[in-house]
N, C-alpha and C. Protein backbone atom coordinates (compact mmCIF):
# COMPACT_ATOMS: atom_id res chain seq x y z
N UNK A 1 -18.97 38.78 16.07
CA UNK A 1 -19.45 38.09 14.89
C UNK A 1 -18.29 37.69 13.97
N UNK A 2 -16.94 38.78 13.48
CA UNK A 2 -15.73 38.61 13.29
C UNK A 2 -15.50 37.18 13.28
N UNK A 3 -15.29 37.11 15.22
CA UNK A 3 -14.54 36.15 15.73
C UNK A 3 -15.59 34.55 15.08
N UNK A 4 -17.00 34.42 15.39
CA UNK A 4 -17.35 33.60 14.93
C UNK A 4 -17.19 33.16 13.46
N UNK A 5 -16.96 33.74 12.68
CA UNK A 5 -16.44 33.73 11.19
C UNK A 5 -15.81 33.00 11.12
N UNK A 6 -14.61 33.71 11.68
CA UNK A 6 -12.93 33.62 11.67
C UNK A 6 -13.22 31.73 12.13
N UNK A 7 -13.92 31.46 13.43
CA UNK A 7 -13.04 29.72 13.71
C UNK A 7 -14.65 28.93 12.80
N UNK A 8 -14.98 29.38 12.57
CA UNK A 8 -16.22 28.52 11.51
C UNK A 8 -15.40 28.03 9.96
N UNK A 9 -14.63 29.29 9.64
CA UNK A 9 -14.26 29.01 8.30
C UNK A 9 -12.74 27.88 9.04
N UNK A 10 -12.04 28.93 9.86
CA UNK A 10 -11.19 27.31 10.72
C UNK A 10 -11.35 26.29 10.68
N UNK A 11 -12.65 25.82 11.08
CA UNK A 11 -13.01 24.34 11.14
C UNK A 11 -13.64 23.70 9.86
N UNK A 12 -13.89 24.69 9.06
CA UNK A 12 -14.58 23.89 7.43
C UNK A 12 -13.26 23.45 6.45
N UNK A 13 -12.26 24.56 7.18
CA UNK A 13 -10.93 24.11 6.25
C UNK A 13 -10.25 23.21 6.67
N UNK A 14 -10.31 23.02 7.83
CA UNK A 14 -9.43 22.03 8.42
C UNK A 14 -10.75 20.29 8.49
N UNK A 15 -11.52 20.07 8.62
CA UNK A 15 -12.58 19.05 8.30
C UNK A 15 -12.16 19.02 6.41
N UNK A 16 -12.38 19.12 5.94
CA UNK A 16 -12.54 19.15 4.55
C UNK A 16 -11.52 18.23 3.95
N UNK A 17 -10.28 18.53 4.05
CA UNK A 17 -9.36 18.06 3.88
C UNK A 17 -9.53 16.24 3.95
N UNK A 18 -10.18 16.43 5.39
CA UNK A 18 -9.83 14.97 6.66
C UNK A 18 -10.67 14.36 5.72
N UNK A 19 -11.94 14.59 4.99
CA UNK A 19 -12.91 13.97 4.38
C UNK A 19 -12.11 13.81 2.92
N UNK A 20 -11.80 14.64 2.72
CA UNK A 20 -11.26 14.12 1.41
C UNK A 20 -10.12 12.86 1.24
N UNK A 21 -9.52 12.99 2.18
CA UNK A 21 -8.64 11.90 2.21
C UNK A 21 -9.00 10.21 2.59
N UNK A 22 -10.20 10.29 3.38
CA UNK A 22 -11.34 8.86 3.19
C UNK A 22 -11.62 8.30 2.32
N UNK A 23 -11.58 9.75 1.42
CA UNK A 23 -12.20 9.37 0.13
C UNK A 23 -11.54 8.52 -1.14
N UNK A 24 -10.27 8.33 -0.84
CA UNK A 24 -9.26 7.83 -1.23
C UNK A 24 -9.33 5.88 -1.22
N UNK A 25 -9.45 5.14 -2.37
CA UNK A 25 -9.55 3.79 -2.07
C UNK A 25 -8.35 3.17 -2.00
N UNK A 26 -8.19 2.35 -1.01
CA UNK A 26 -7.36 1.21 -1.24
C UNK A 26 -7.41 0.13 -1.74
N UNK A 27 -6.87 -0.60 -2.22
CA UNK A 27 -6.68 -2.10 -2.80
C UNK A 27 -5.80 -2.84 -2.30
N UNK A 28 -5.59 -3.95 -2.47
CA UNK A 28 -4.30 -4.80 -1.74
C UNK A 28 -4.01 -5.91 -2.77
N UNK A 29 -2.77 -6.17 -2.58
CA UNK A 29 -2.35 -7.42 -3.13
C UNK A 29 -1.66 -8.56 -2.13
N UNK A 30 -1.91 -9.59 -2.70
CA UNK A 30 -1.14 -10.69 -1.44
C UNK A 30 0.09 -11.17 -2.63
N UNK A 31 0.83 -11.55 -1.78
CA UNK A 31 2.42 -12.20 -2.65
C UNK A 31 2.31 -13.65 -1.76
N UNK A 32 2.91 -14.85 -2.36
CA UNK A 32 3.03 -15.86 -1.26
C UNK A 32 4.66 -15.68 -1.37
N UNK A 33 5.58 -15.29 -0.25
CA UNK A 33 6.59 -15.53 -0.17
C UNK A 33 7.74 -16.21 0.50
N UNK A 34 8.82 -17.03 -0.23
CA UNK A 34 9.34 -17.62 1.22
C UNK A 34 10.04 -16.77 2.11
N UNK A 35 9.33 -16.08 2.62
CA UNK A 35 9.90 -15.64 4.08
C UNK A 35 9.96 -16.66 5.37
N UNK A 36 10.46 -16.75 6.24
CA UNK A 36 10.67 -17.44 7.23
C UNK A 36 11.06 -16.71 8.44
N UNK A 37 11.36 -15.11 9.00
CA UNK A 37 11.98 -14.45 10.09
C UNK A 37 11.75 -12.79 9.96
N UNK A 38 12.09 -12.30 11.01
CA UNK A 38 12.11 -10.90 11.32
C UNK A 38 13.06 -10.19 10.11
N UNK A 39 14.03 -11.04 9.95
CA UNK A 39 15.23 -10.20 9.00
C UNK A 39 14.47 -10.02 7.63
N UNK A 40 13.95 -11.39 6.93
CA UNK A 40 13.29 -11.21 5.81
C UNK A 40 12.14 -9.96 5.57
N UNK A 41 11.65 -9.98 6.73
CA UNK A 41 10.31 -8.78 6.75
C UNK A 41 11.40 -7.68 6.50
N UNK A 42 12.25 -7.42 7.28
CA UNK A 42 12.80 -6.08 7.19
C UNK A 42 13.36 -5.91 6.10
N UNK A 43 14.09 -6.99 5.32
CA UNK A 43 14.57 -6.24 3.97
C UNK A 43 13.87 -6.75 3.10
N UNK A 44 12.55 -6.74 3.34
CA UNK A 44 11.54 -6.59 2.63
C UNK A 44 10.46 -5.43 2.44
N UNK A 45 10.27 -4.94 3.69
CA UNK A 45 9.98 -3.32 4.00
C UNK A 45 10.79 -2.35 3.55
N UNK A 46 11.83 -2.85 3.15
CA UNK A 46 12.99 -1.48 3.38
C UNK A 46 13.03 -1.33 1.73
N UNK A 47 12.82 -2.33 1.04
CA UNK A 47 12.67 -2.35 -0.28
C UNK A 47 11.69 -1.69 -0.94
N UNK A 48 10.25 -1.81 -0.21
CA UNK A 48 8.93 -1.67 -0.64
C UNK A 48 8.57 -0.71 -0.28
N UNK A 49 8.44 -0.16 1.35
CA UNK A 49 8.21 0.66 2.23
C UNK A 49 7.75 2.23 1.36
N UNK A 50 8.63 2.56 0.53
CA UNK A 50 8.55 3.79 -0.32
C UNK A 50 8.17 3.96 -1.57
N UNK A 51 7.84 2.86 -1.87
CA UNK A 51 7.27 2.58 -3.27
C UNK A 51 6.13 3.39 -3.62
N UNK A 52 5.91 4.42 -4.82
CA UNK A 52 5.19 4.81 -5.07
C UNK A 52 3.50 4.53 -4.82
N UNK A 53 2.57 5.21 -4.27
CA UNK A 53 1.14 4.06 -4.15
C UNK A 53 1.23 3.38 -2.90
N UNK A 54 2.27 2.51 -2.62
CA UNK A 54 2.39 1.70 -1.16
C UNK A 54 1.98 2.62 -0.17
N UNK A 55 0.27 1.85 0.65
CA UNK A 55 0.45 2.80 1.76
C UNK A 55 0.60 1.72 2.88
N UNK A 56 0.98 0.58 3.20
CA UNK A 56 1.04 -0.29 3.91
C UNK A 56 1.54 -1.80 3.66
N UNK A 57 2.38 -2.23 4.56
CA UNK A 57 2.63 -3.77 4.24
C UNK A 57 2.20 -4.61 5.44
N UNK A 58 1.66 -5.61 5.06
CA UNK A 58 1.34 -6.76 5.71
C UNK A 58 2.27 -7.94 5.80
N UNK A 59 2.29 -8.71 6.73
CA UNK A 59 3.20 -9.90 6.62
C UNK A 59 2.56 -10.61 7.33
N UNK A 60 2.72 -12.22 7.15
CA UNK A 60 2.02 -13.30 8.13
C UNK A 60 3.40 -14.54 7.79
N UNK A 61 4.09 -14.50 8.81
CA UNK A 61 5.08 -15.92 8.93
C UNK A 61 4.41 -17.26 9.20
N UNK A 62 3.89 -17.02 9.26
CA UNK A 62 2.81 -18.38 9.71
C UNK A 62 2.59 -18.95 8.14
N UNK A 63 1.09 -17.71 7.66
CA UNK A 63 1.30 -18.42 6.24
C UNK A 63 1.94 -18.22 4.99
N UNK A 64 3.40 -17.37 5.38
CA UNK A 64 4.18 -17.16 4.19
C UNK A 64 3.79 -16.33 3.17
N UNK A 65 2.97 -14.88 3.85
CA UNK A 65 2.53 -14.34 3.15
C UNK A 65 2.79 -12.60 2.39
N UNK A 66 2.75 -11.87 2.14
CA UNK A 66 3.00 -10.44 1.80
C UNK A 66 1.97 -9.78 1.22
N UNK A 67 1.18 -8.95 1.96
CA UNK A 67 0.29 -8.12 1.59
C UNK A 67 0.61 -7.20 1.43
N UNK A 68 0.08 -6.06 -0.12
CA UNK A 68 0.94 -4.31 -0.08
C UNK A 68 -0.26 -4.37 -0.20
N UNK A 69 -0.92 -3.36 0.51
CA UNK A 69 -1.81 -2.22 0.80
C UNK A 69 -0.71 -0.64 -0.72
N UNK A 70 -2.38 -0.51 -1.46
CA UNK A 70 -1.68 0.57 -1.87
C UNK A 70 -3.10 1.13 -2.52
N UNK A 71 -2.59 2.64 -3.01
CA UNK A 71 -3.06 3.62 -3.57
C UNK A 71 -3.98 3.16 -4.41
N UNK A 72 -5.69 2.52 -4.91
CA UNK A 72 -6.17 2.40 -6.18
C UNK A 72 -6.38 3.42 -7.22
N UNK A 73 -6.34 5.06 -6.74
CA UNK A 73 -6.13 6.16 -7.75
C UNK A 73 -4.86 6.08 -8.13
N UNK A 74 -3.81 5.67 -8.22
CA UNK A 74 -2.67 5.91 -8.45
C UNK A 74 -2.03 4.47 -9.32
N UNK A 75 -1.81 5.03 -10.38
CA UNK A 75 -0.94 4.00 -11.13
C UNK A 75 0.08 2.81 -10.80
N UNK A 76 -0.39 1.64 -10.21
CA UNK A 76 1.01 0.88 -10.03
C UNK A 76 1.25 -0.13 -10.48
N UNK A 77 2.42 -0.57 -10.39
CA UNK A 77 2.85 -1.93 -11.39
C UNK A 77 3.11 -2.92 -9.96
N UNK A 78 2.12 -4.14 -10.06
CA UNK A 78 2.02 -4.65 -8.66
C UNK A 78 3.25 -5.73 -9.30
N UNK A 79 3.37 -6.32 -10.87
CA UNK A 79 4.39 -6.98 -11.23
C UNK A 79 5.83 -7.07 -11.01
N UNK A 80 6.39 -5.62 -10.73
CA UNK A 80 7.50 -4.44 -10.37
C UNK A 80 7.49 -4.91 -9.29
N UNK A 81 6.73 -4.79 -8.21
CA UNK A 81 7.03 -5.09 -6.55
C UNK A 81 7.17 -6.47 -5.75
N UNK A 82 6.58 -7.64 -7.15
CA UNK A 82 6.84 -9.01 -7.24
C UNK A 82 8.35 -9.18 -7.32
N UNK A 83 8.50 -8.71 -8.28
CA UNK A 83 10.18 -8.77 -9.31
C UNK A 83 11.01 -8.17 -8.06
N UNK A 84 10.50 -7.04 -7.67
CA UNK A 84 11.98 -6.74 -6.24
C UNK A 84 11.70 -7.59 -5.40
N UNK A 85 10.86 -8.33 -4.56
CA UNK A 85 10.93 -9.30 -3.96
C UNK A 85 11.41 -9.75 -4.07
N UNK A 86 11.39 -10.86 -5.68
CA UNK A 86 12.29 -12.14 -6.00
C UNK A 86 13.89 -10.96 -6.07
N UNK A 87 14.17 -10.32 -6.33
CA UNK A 87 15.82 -9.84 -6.60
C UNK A 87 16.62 -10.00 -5.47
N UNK A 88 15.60 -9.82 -4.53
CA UNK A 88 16.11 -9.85 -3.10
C UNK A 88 16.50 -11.78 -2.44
N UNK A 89 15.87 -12.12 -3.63
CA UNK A 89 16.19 -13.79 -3.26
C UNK A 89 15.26 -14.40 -2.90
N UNK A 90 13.75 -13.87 -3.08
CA UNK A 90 12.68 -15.22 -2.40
C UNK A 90 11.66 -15.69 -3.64
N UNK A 91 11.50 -16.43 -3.21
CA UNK A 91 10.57 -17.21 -4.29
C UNK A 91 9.22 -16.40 -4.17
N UNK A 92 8.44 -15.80 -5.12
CA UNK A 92 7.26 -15.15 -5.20
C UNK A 92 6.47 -15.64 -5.91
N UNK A 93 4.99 -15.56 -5.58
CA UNK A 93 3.59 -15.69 -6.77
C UNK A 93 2.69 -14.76 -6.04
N UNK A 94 1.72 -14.74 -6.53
CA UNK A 94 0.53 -14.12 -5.74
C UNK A 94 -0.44 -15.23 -5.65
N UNK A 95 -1.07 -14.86 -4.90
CA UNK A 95 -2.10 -15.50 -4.20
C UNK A 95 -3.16 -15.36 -4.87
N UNK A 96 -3.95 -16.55 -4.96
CA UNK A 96 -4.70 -16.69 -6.21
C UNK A 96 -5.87 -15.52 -6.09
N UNK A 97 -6.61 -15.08 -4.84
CA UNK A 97 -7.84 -14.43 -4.89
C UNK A 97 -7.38 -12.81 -5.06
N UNK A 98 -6.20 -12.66 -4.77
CA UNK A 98 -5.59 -11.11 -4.71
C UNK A 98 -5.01 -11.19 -6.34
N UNK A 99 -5.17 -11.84 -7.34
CA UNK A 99 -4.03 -11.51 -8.43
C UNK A 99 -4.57 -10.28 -9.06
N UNK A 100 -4.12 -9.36 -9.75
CA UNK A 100 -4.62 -7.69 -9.89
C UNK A 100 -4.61 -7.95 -11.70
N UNK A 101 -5.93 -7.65 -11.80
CA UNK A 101 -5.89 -7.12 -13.65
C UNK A 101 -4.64 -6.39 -13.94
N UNK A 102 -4.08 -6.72 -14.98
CA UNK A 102 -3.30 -5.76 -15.69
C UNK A 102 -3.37 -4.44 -15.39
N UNK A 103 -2.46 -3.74 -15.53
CA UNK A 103 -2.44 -2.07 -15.28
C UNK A 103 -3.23 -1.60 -16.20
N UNK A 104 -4.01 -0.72 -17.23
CA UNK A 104 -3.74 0.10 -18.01
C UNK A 104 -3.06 1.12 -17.66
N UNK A 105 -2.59 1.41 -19.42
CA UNK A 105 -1.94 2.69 -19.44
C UNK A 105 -2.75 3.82 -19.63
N UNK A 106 -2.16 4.75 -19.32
CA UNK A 106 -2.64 5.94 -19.20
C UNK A 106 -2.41 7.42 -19.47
């Protein structure tokens, strides 16, 4: 009976977790950027990749595009991740249906 305990409470602790983390929303933003190649994506990832909130980047060369996948519980400045784009040298806007309300503060 022990033993049944013992992997019951195992498996409620280890499930629990997995659910909680579903529970977590994402949001996305699109950037239109001039990218044009493999190199641009990469030092464009390498910039973003760790950014607080960022849980994913998208890219489309075709239509010149930059999607960040990120954190919606978590505070971010999607303006900030525009601005390193352009530092890096490309022309940025967002895309009209992705543009993100203002942050509040908090």
């Amino acid at each position: 009976m022990k033993y049944l305990a013992a992997i019951l409470a195992t498996l409620f602790f280890a499930v629990v977790p997995m659910t909680a983390q579903k529970a977590s929303k994402n949001e996305k933003v699109t950037y239109c950027v001039s990218i044009d190649c493999q190199g641009c994506i990469d030092k464009i990832t390498k910039e973003l990749a760790f950014e607080k909130g960022v849980r994913d980047l998208q890219f489309s060369l075709e239509k010149k595009t930059v999607t960040v996948v990120y954190r919606a519980d978590k505070p971010v400045d999607t303006d900030k991740w525009a601005e390193q784009i352009r530092k890096l040298g490309y022309e940025v806007s967002y895309l009209d249906e992705t543009t993100p309300e203002p942050a509040k503060a908090k």
